[in-house]
Structure formats: C-alpha cells, structure tokens
Protein backbone atom coordinates (compact mmCIF):
# COMPACT_ATOMS: atom_id res chain seq x y z
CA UNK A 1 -46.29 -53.95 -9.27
CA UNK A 2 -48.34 -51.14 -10.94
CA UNK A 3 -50.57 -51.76 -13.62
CA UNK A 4 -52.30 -49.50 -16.23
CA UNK A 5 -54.05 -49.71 -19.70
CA UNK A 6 -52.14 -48.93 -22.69
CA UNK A 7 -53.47 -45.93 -24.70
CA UNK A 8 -51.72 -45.53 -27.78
CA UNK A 9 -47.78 -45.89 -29.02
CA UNK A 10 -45.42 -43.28 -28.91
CA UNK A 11 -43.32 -42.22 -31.78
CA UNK A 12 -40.44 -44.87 -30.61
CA UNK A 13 -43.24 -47.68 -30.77
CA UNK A 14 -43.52 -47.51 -26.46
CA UNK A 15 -47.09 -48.34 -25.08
CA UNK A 16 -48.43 -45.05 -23.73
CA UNK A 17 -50.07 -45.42 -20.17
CA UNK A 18 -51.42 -42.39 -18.12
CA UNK A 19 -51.81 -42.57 -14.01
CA UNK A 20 -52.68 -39.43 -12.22
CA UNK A 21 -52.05 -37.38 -14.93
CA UNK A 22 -48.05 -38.59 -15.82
CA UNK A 23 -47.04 -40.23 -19.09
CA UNK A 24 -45.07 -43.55 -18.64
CA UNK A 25 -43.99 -45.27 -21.42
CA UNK A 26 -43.79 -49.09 -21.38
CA UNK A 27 -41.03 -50.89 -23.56
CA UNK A 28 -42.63 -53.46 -25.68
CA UNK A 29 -46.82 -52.95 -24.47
CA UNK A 30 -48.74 -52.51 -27.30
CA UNK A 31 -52.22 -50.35 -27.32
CA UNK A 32 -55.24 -51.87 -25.94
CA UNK A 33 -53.47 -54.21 -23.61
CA UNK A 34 -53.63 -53.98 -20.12
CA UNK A 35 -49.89 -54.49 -18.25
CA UNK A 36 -47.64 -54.52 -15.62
CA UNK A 37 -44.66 -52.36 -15.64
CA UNK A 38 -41.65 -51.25 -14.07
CA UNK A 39 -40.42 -47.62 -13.91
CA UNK A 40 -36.39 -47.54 -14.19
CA UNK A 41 -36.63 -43.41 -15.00
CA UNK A 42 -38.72 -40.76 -12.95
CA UNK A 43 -39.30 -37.41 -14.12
CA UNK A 44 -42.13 -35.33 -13.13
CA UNK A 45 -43.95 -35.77 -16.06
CA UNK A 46 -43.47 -38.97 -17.00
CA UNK A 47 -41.81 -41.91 -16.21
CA UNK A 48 -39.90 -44.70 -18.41
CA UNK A 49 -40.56 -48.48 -17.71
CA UNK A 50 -39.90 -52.12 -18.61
CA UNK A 51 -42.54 -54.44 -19.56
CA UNK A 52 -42.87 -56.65 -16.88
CA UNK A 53 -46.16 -58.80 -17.78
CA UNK A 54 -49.15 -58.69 -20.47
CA UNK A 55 -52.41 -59.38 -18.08
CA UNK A 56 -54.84 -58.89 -20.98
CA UNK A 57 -53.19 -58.87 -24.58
CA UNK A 58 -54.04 -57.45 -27.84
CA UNK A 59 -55.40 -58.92 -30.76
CA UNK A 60 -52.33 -57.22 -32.58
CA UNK A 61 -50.17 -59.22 -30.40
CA UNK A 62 -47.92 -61.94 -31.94
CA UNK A 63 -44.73 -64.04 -31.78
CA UNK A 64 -41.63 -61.85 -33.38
CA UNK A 65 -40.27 -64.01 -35.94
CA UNK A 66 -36.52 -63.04 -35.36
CA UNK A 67 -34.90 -64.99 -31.96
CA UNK A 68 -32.99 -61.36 -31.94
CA UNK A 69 -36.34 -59.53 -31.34
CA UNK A 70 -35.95 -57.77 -27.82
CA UNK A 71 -32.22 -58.04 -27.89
CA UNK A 72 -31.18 -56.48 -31.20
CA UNK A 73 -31.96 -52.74 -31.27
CA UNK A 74 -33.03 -53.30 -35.42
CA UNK A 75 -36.69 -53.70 -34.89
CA UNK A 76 -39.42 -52.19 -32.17
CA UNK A 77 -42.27 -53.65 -33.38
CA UNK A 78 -42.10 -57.45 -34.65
CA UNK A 79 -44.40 -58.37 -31.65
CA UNK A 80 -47.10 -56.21 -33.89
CA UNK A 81 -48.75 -57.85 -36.68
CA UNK A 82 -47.68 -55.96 -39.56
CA UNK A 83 -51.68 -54.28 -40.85
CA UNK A 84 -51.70 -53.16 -36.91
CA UNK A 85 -47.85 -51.48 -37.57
CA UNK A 86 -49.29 -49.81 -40.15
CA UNK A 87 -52.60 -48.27 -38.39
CA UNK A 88 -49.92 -47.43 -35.43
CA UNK A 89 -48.11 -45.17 -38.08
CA UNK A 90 -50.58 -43.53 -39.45
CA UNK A 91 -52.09 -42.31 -35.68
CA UNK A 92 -48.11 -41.02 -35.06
CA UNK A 93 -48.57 -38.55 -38.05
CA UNK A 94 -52.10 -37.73 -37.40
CA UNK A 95 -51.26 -37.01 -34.12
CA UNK A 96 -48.07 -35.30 -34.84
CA UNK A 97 -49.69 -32.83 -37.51
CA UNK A 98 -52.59 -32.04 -35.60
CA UNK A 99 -50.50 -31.97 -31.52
CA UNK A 100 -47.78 -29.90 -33.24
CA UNK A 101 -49.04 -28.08 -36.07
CA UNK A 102 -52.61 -27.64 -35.29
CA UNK A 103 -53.20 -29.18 -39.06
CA UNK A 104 -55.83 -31.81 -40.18
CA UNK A 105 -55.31 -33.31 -43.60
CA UNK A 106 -58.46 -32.96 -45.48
CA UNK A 107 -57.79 -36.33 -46.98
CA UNK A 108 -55.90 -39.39 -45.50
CA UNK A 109 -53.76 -41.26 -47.98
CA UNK A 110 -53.60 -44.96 -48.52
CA UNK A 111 -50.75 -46.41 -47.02
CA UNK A 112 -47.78 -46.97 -48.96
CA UNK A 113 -46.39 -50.74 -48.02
CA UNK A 114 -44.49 -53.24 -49.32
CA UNK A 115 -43.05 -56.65 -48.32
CA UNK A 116 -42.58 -56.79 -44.40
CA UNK A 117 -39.10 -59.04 -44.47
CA UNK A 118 -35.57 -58.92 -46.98
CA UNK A 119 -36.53 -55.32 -47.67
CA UNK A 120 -33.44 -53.35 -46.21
CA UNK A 121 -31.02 -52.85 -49.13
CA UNK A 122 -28.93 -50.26 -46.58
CA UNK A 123 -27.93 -50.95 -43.41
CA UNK A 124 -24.72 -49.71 -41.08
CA UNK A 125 -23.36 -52.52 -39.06
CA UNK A 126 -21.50 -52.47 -35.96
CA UNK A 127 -18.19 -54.35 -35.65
CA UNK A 128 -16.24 -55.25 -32.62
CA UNK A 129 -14.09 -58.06 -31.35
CA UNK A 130 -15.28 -59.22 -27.43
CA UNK A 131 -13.13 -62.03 -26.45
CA UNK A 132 -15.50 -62.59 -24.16
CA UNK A 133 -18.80 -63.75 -25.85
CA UNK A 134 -17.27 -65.62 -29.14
CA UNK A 135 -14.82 -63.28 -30.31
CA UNK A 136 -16.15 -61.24 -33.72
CA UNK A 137 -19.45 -59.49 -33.41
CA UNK A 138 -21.11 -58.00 -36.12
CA UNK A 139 -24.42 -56.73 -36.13
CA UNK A 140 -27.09 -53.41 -35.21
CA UNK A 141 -26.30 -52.27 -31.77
CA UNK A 142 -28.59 -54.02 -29.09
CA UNK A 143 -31.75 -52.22 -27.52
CA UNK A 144 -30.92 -49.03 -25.89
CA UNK A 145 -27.70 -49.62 -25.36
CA UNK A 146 -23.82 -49.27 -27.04
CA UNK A 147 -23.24 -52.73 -27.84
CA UNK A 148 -23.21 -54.97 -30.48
CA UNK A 149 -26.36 -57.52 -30.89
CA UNK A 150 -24.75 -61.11 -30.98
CA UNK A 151 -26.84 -61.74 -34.33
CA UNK A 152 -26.17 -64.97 -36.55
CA UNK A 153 -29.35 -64.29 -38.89
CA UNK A 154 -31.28 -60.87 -39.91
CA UNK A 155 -34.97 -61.25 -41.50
CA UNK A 156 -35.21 -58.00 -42.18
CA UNK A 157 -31.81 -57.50 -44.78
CA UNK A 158 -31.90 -58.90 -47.73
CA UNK A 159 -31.16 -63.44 -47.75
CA UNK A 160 -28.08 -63.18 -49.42
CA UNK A 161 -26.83 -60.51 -47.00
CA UNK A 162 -28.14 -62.14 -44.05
CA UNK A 163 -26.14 -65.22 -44.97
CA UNK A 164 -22.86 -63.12 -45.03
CA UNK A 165 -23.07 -62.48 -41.34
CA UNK A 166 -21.56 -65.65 -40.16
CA UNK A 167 -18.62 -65.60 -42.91
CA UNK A 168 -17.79 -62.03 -42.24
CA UNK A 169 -17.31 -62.92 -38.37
CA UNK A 170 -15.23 -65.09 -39.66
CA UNK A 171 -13.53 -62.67 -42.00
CA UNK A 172 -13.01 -60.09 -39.42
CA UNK A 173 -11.64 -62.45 -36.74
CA UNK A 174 -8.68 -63.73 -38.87
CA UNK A 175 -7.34 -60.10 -39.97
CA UNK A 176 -4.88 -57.94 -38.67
CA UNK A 177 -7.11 -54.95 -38.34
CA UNK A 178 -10.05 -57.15 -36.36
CA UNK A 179 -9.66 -54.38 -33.87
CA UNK A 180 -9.51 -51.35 -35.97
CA UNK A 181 -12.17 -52.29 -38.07
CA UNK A 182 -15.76 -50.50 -36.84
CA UNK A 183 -17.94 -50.46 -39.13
CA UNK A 184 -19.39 -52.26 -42.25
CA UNK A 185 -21.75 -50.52 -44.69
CA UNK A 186 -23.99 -52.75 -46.74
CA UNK A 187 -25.37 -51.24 -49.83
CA UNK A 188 -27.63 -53.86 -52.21
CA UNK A 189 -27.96 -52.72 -55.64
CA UNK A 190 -29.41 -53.93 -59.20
CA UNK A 191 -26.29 -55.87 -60.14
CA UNK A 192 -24.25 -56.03 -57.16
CA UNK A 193 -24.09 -55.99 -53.63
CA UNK A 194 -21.30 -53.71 -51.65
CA UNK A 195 -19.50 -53.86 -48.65
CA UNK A 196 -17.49 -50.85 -47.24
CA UNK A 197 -15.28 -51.51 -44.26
CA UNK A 198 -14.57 -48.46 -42.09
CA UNK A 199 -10.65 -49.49 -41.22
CA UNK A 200 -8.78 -47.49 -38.79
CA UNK A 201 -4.82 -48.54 -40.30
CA UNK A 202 -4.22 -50.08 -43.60
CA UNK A 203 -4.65 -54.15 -44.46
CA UNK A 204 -1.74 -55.76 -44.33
CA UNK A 205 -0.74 -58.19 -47.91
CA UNK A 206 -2.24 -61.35 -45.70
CA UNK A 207 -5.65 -59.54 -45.01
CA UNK A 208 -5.85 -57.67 -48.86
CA UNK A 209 -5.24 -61.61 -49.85
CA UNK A 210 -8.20 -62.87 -47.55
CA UNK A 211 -10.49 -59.97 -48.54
CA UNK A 212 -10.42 -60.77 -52.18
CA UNK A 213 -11.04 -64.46 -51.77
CA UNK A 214 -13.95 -63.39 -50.01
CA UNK A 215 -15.38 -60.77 -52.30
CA UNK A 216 -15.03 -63.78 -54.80
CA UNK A 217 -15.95 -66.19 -52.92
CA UNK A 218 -19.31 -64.35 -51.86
CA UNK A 219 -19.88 -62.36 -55.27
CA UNK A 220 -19.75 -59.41 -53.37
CA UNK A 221 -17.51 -56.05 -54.00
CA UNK A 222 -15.38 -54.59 -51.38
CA UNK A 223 -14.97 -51.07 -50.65
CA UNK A 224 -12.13 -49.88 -48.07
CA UNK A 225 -12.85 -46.21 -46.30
CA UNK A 226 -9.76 -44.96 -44.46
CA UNK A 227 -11.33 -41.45 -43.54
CA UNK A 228 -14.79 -40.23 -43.64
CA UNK A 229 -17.52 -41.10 -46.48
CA UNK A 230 -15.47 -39.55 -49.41
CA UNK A 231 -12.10 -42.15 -48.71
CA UNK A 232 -14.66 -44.77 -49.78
CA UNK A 233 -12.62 -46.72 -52.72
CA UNK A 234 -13.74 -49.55 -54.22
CA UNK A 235 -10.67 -52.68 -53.72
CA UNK A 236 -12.13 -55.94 -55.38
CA UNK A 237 -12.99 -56.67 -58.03
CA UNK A 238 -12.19 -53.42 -59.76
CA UNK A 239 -13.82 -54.01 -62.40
CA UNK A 240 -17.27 -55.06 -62.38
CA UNK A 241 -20.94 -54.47 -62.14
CA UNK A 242 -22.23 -51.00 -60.91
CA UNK A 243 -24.13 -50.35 -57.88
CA UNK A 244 -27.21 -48.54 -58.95
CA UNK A 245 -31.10 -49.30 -58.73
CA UNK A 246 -34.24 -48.57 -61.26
CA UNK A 247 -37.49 -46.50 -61.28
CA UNK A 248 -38.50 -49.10 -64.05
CA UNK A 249 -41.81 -47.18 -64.36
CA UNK A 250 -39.84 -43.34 -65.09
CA UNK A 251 -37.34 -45.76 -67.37
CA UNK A 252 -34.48 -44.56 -65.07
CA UNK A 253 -31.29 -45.86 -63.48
CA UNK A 254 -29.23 -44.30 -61.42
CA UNK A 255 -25.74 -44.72 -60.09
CA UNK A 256 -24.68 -44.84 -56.90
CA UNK A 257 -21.66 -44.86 -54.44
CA UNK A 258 -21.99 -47.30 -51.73
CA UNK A 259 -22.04 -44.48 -49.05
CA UNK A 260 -24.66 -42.02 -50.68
CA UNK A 261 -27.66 -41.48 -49.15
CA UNK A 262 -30.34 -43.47 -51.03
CA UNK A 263 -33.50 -45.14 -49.73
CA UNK A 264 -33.15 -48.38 -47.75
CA UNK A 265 -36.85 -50.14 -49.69
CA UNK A 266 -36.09 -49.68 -53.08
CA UNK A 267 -39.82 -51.57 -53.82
CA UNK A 268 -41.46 -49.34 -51.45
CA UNK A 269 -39.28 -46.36 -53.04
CA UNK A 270 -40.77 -46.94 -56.35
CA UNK A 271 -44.19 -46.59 -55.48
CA UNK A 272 -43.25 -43.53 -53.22
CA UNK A 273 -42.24 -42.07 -56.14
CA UNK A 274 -45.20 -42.55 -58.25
CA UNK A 275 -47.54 -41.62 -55.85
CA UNK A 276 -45.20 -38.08 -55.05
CA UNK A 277 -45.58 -37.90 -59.42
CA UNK A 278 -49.39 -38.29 -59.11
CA UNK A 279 -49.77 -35.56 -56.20
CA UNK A 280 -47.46 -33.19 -57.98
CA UNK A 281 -49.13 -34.03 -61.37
CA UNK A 282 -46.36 -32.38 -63.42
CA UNK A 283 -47.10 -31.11 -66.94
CA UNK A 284 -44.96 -30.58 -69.65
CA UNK A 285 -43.67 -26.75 -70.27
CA UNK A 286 -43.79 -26.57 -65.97
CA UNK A 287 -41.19 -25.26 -64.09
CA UNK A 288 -40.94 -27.32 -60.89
CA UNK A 289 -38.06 -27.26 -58.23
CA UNK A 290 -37.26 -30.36 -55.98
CA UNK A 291 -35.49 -29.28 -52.65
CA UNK A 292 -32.98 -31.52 -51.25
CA UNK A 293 -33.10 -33.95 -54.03
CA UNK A 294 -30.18 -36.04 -53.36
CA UNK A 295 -29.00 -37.87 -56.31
CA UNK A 296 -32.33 -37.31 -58.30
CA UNK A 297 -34.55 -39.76 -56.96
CA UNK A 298 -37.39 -37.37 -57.83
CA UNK A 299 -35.68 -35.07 -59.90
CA UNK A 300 -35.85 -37.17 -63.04
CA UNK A 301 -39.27 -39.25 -62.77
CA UNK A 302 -40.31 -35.63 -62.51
CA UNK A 303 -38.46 -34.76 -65.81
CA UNK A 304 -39.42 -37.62 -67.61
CA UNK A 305 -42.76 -36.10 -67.45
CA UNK A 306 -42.00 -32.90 -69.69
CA UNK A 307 -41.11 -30.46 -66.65
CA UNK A 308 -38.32 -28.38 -66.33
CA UNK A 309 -36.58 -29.18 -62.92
CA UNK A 310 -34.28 -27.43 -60.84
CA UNK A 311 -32.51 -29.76 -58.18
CA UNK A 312 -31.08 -28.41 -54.82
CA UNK A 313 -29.19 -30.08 -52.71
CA UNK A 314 -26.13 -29.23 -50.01
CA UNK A 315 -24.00 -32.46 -50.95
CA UNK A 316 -21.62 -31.31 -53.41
CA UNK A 317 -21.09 -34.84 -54.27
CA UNK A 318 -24.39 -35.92 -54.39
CA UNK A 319 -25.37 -32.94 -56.86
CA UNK A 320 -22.46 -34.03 -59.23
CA UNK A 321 -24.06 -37.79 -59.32
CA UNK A 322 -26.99 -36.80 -60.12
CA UNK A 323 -25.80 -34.66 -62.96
CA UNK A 324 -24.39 -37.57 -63.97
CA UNK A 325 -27.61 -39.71 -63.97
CA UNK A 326 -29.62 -36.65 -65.32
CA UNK A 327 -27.24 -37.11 -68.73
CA UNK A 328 -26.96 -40.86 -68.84
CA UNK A 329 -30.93 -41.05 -69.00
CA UNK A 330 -31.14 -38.48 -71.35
CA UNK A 331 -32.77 -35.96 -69.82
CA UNK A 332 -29.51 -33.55 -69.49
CA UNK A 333 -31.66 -30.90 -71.01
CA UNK A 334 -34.38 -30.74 -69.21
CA UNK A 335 -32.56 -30.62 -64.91
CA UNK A 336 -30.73 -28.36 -63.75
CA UNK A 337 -28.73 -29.32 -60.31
CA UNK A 338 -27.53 -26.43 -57.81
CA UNK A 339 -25.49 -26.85 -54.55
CA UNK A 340 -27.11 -24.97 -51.35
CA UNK A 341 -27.44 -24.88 -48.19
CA UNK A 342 -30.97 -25.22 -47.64
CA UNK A 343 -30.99 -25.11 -43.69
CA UNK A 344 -29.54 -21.47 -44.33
CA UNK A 345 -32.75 -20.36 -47.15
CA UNK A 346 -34.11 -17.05 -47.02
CA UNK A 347 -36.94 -15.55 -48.88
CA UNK A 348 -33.85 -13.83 -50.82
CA UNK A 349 -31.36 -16.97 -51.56
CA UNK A 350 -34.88 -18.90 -52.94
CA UNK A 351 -36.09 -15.91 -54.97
CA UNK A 352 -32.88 -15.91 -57.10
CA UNK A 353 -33.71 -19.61 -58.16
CA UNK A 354 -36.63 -18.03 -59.88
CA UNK A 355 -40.49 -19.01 -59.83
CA UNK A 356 -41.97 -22.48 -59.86
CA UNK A 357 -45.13 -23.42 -60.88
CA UNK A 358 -44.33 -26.25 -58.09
CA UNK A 359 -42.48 -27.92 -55.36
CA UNK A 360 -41.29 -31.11 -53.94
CA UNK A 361 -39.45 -30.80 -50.78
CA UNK A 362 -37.36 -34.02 -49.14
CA UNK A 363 -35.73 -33.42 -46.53
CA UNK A 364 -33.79 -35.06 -43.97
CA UNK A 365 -35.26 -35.21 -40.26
CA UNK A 366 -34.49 -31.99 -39.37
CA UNK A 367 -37.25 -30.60 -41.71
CA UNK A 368 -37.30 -27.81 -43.88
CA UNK A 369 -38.83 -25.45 -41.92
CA UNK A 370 -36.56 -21.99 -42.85
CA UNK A 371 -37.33 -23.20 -46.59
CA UNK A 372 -41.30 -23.24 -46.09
CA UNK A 373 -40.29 -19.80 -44.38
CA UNK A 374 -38.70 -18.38 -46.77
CA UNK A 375 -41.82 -19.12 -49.72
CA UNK A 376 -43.13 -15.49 -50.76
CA UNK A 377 -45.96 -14.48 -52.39
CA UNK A 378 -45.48 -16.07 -55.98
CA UNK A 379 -44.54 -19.72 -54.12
CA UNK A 380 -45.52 -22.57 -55.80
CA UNK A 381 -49.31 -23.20 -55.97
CA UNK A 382 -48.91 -26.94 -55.29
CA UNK A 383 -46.19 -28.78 -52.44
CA UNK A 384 -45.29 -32.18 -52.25
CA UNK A 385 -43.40 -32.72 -48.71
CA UNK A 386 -41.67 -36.20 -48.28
CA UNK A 387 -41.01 -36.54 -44.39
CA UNK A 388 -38.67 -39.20 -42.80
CA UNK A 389 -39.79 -37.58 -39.24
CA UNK A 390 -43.79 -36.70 -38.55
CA UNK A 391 -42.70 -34.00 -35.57
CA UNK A 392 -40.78 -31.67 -38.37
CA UNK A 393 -43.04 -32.62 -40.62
CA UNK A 394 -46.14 -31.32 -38.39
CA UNK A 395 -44.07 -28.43 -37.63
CA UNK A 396 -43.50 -27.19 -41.18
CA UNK A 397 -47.18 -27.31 -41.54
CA UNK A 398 -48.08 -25.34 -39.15
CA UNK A 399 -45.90 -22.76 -40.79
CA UNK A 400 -47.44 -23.60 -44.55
CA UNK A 401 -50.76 -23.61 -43.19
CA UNK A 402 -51.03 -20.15 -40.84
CA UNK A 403 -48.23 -18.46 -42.25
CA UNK A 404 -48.40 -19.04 -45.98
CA UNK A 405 -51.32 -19.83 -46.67
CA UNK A 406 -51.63 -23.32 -48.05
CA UNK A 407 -54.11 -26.06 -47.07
CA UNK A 408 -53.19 -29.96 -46.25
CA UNK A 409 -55.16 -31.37 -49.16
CA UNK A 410 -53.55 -34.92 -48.32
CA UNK A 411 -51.15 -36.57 -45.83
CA UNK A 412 -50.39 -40.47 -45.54
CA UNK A 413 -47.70 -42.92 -44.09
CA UNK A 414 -44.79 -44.64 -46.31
CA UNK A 415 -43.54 -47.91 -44.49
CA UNK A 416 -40.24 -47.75 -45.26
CA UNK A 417 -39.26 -49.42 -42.91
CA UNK A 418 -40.67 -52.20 -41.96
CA UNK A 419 -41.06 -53.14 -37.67
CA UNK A 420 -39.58 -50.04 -37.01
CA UNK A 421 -40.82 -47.04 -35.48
CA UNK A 422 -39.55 -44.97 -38.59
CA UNK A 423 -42.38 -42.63 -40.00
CA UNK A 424 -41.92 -42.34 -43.50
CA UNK A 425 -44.78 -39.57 -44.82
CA UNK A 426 -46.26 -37.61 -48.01
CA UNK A 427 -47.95 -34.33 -47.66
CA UNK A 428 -49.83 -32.81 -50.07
CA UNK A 429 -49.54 -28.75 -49.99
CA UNK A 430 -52.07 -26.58 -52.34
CA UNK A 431 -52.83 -23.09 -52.08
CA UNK A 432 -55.26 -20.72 -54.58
C-alpha cells in the first residue's frame, strides 16, 4: 500500500500528495498527515485515491459530528476543526490568485465567519422512492455519486428543517406522485419557511388534502413547480407571511421567491455586505454600478449610503424584484435596475451605462472576466469583486491587474459555507 505526506488541500478539500513528480489526491487526508492510499483513477499526471489509513494524524483532525459524514455528499470537511477549515480556505485563494493570475494581494483580509452548524437557509434536496432501502429517500446526493444519501438528521440546515426530513419521507411515500416527485427546494426566510416540490403530473384531491395538513401541521408554506423555476406557485396557505430576509444594519428587507437566487448564510451575508460597504466606501452624490446584482443584495445597502446605483443583472425576473424592494424601502429614487447580459459585455454595451465613480461586481462562478475586459480608460477608480469560485476569481485578476491597470489592495475568504469546500471571496480593486 503506498504511502505519502499530505501537502496541502485541493480546491474540493482532497489531501494533496506528490510522488515522483505526479499529483494524487487523497479523499478525506487532511494536510500535514502522513497516509496510506489507494489510487482508483490513473492519469499521467496525477492520480485519484481513497483514503485507506491515517499513520500519523493532524492536529486539525477530529470526529465529524454528523453519522452522514463520508456518506452524504453535503459536507467535505467535518473531519477538520472548523479555525483549520478556515486557514485551508484562505491558502485555496492565495494560491488560486497568485497560480492563476500571477496576483498577490497587498493586504489579506480577516476572515469573514459565522456559526459552523443550522446556517444553510437554501438547500436543493434530492427525492426518490427505492423500495429497496426503506422506501422514500430524501436528502443531498451521496459522495461522488447519483444517489440519494439515506439521511434522517442534517446539522448543517437549519433545526426546524432538519426535523422535517423524517415527516416529509413520510409525506412523499403516501402520495400519488411519490415517483414523479424529484426535487424539494427549501428556502428559510424571516417569517416563514418554504417548500417547493418539483412534481412531474399534477396532485391528485387525496395528495392536495395531505399536503395542506402538512403545511399546517409543520407551519411551513408549500409551493408546487410543474415546469422550470418560473411555474413555482405558492399552494398553502395562500395567504400568509412573506419569504424575505433583513440587512438590519442598511434598514432593508427584501422579498423573495422561494426559487431566486439568494445567499444560503444570511448571518454570514450580513457581514459580507458590510464589509463589501466598507471596501467600496460609497459617498453620497457617487455614481456607483453593481454588476450582477441579483435582487439587490448590494444594490440598496449601497444606496442607503447616498450613492446613485445602477443595478445589472441578466434575470429578467430577478431585476423586476428588486425594483420592487428598491421602492418598498424607499430608495426608488436613488437605483436604477437594467437587464443584460453580462457574459456578452463589451467595452461598447458598458460605455452606454455611463461612468462610475465605482464598481461592485458579483458574479456567479463563471466570473466576469469579458466585463473586467471590457473596463476602458475612465473605469471605475475603485472594484469590489465578490467571488463564489477563487479560479475565476484569480483569473479576472490577472486581467485587472496586467491589462487594466488596477492593483489587489485586499483579498480575503467568506465562509459561506460552512464544511464545504465552497470558496466564498472579496477582492478589493483600486487603480490611480
């Protein structure tokens, strides 16, 4: 059985160990530790291998709370105490800016963290009926693999959603649809919690009756979606709370439907956002734009402050809530929302939006990199870049820094997500 010392982690939380040159990443070894391993993928330049014993562990090392952990695909890093996670993170973008874009930040942000369990107010769960191992499963998908995770608890959603998993098995199992039903989206806000089922063919009377004992039963609100996002409808109760959460420090809620995009931490969110306010450091009279801004998540904290904002974003739907938000927090008068695709941006399409005295940019993980592009020579002095993915990010550096001009004044990791391998990231741009 070969053994080797573990290096580092890759971006998918694997233990990096090098012999004769070749990569092979080890499932589940974490750095410092020297293991055994098993390859079960050759390629020339690296290999791909199960964890097969820890001879010498690391102080990082601990027991994963969850009985799931190794099974359920949810989590890659619960055998890492949480501070070490952290560190872990940070290396992935420092690596990734400096491997990929040739960029150092000139100053390395304090991590952005919250609490490590009941934080994930959004999660997609897998549904499907296997006679064979209980009946109704409904869970994340396991490791690696197309299945559903035979779950009964989750640490990492939310108590009251956690609890639900049992019930809804239960649910599921006794309606006419069990089969046809794929998917269930879970979507925790301020004064309710949602619950969209993806179904395939319409309930039947008996399983519209069931569903609405449960919504009451549960005090949650069920959505149906027939089709694709947009079908979403809410079914029971009609009428009721909204689903929307608070920047309590901006003074802002905002609506939203249970299958927009919105970010899964809403605690680690909020200080996200004030530390993307305090890097931008917008000033009243300031013309600032905010690229791919979703609902408005930073488009109003950053008109709160005085600015003028213009937000972009492709989502038709998405633009049209946060017009909606913009107005119900009174600031309807100070944002401006535009639909674009911002994948497509040339140094043309971006000039007819007009100058800005500055920029935030959040993309998704593909990056923004015809956007940075496309910045001429009266771009924005100052760049706040909000990164879900540290190898676009690193890459979109690379073009702000040797094409354009601008300096990485500041760069640090956002743990959104919690025992994950998701690097969550804020870049700070400036130019003279």
């Amino acid at each position: 059985m070969p053994v080797g010392k573990v290096e580092s982690l890759d971006h998918e939380a694997r233990g990096i160990v090098r012999e004769d040159g070749k990569a092979i990443f080890v499932d589940g070894a974490l750095p410092g530790e020297t293991v055994e391993y098993a390859s079960f993928r050759r390629k020339p330049k690296y290999e791909l291998a199960h964890l097969v014993r820890v001879q010498k562990a690391s102080v990082a090392r601990v027991e994963p709370a969850c009985p799931h952990f190794g099974i359920c695909g949810g989590c890659a890093m619960q055998h890492m105490e949480p501070s070490a996670q952290i560190a872990a993170k940070q290396r992935v973008l420092e690596d990734s800016l400096w491997h990929i874009g040739r960029v150092r930040a000139e100053t390395i942000l304090p991590p952005i963290h919250g609490a490590p369990w009941g934080y994930r107010h959004r999660a997609r769960l897998g549904v499907r009926k296997v006679e064979s191992r209980g009946g109704m499963l409904i869970g994340f998908h396991e490791w690696r693999s197309s299945y559903i995770a035979d779950i009964r608890s989750c640490l990492v959603l939310p108590p009251h959603v956690s609890d639900l998993l049992m019930p809804l098995r239960e649910l599921i199992g006794g309606l006419s649809v069990a089969d046809r039903l794929p998917q269930i989206e879970v979507a925790v806000g301020e004064h309710c919690t949602a619950l969209v089922f993806r179904i395939l063919q319409p309930l039947t009377a008996g399983d519209e009756k069931s569903v609405r004992a449960f919504a009451d039963h549960h005090g949650v609100v069920i959505y149906l979606q027939p089709a694709g996002p947009d079908s979403a409808r809410r079914f029971h109760p009609l009428p009721g709370p909204r689903l929307s959460y608070t920047l309590p420090e901006f003074d802002l809620e905002l609506d939203f439907r249970p299958t927009d995009f919105t970010q899964v931490n809403h605690a680690v969110n909020r200080v996200m956002v004030r530390r993307a306010l305090r890097l931008l450091d917008p000033q009243p009279g300031e013309r600032i734009a905010d690229m791919f801004c979703g609902l408005g998540n930073f488009t109003l904290p950053i008109a709160r402050s005085g600015a003028l904002v213009v937000g972009v974003e492709g989502s038709p739907a998405l633009v049209a809530r946060g017009r909606e938000a913009a107005v119900a927090n009174g600031l309807g008068e100070r944002v401006e929302f535009g639909v674009a695709n911002l994948f497509d941006c040339t140094e043309q399409s971006l000039a007819k939006l007009g100058r800005f005295d500055k920029m935030l940019i959040d993309p998704p993980r593909e990056g923004a990199v015809e956007l940075c592009k496309a910045l001429g020579d009266d771009a924005p002095r100052r760049l706040v870049y909000v990164s879900c993915n540290p190898a676009t990010l690193a890459r979109d550096a690379g073009v702000l820094a040797s094409i354009k001009g601008y300096r990485l004044a500041a760069a640090g990791i956002v743990n959104m997500f919690p025992h994950t391998a998701h690097v969550e990231s804020i870049a700070l741009f400036e130019r003279a």
